[in-house]
Protein backbone atom coordinates (compact mmCIF):
# COMPACT_ATOMS: atom_id res chain seq x y z
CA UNK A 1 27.28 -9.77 -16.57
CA UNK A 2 23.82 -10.69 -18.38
CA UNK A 3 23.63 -7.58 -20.55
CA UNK A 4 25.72 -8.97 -23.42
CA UNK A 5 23.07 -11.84 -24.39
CA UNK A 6 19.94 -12.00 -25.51
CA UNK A 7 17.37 -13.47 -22.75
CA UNK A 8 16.96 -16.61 -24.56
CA UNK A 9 20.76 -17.42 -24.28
CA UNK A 10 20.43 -16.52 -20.34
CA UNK A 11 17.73 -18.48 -20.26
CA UNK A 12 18.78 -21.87 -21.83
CA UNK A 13 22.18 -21.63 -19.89
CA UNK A 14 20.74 -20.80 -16.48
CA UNK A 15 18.57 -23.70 -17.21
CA UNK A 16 20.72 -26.12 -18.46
CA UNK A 17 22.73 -25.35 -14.91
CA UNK A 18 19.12 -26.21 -12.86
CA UNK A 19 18.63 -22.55 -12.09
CA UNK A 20 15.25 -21.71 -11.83
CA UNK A 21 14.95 -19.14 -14.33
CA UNK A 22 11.78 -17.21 -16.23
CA UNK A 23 11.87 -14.29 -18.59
CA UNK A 24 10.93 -10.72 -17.10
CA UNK A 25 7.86 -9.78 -19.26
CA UNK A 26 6.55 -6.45 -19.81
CA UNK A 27 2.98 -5.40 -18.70
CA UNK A 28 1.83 -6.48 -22.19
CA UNK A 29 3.12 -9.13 -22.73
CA UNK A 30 2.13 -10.45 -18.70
CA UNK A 31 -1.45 -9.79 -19.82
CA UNK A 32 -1.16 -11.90 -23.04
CA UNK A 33 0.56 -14.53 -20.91
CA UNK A 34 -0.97 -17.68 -21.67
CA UNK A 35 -1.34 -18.95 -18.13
CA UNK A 36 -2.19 -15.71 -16.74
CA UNK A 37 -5.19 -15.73 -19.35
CA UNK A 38 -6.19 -19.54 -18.69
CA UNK A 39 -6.32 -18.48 -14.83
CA UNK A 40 -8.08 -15.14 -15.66
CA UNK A 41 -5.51 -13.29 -13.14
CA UNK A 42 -7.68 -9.85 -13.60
CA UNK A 43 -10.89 -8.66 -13.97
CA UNK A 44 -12.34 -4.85 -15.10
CA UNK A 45 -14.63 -2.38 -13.45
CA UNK A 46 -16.05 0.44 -14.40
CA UNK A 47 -15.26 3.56 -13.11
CA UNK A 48 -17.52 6.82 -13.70
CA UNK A 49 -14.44 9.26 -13.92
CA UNK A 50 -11.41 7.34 -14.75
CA UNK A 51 -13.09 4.07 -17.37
CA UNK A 52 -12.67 0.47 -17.32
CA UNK A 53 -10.03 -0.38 -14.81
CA UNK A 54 -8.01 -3.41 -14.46
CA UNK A 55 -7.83 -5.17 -10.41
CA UNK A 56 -6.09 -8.57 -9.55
CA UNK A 57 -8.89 -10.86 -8.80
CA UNK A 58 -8.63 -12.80 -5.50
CA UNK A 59 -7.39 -16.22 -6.09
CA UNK A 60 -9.79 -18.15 -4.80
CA UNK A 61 -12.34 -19.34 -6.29
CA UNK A 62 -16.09 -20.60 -4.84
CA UNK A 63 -19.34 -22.22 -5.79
CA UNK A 64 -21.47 -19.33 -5.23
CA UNK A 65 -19.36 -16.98 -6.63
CA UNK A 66 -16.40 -18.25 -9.15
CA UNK A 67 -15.33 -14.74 -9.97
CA UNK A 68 -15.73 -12.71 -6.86
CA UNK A 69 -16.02 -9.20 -8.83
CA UNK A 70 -15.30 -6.09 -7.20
CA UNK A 71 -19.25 -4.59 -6.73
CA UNK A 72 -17.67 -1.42 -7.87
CA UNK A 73 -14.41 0.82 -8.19
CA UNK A 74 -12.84 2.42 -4.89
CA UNK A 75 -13.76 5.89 -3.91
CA UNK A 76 -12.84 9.05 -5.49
CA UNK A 77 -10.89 11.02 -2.48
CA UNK A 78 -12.56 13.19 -0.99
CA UNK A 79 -16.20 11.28 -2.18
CA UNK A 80 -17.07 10.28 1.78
CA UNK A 81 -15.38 13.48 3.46
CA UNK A 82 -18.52 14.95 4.32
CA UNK A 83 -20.73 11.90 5.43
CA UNK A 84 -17.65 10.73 7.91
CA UNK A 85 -17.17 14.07 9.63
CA UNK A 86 -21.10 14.19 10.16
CA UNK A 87 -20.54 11.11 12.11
CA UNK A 88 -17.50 12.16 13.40
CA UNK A 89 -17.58 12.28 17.44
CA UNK A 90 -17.33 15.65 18.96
């Protein structure tokens, strides 16, 4: 049972046995990670209803573009409802 220590204890002993071991973080502090910050794991778009959103960035990087942002947030549902079933066959 690991509920009656503190995570550090768990931790140090599960280490000190050479069990790979890492602390469960919470969404903040995963963001505030430092090596999730060195590898800038996310990027932002903007999205005209719901704001600045948060996506995983692909983790690759190239010359021409380092970042690869997203060109724009995914569609609304229903936003290409009418343009498909114009095309639609039959």
């Amino acid at each position: 049972m690991t509920t009656g220590e503190p995570t550090a204890v768990w931790v140090e002993r599960f280490g000190a046995a050479d069990v790979p071991v890492a602390e469960v973080l919470g969404p903040d502090a995963h963001l505030a990670d430092p090596q999730v910050v060195h590898n800038r794991l996310y990027g932002e778009v903007d999205d005209p209803v719901r704001g600045p959103m948060r996506y995983v960035r692909y983790p690759a990087r190239f010359a021409g573009d380092p970042e690869f942002r997203l060109r724009g947030p995914a569609p609304s549902v229903g936003q290409h409802t009418e343009e498909v079933l114009v095309h639609a066959p039959g």
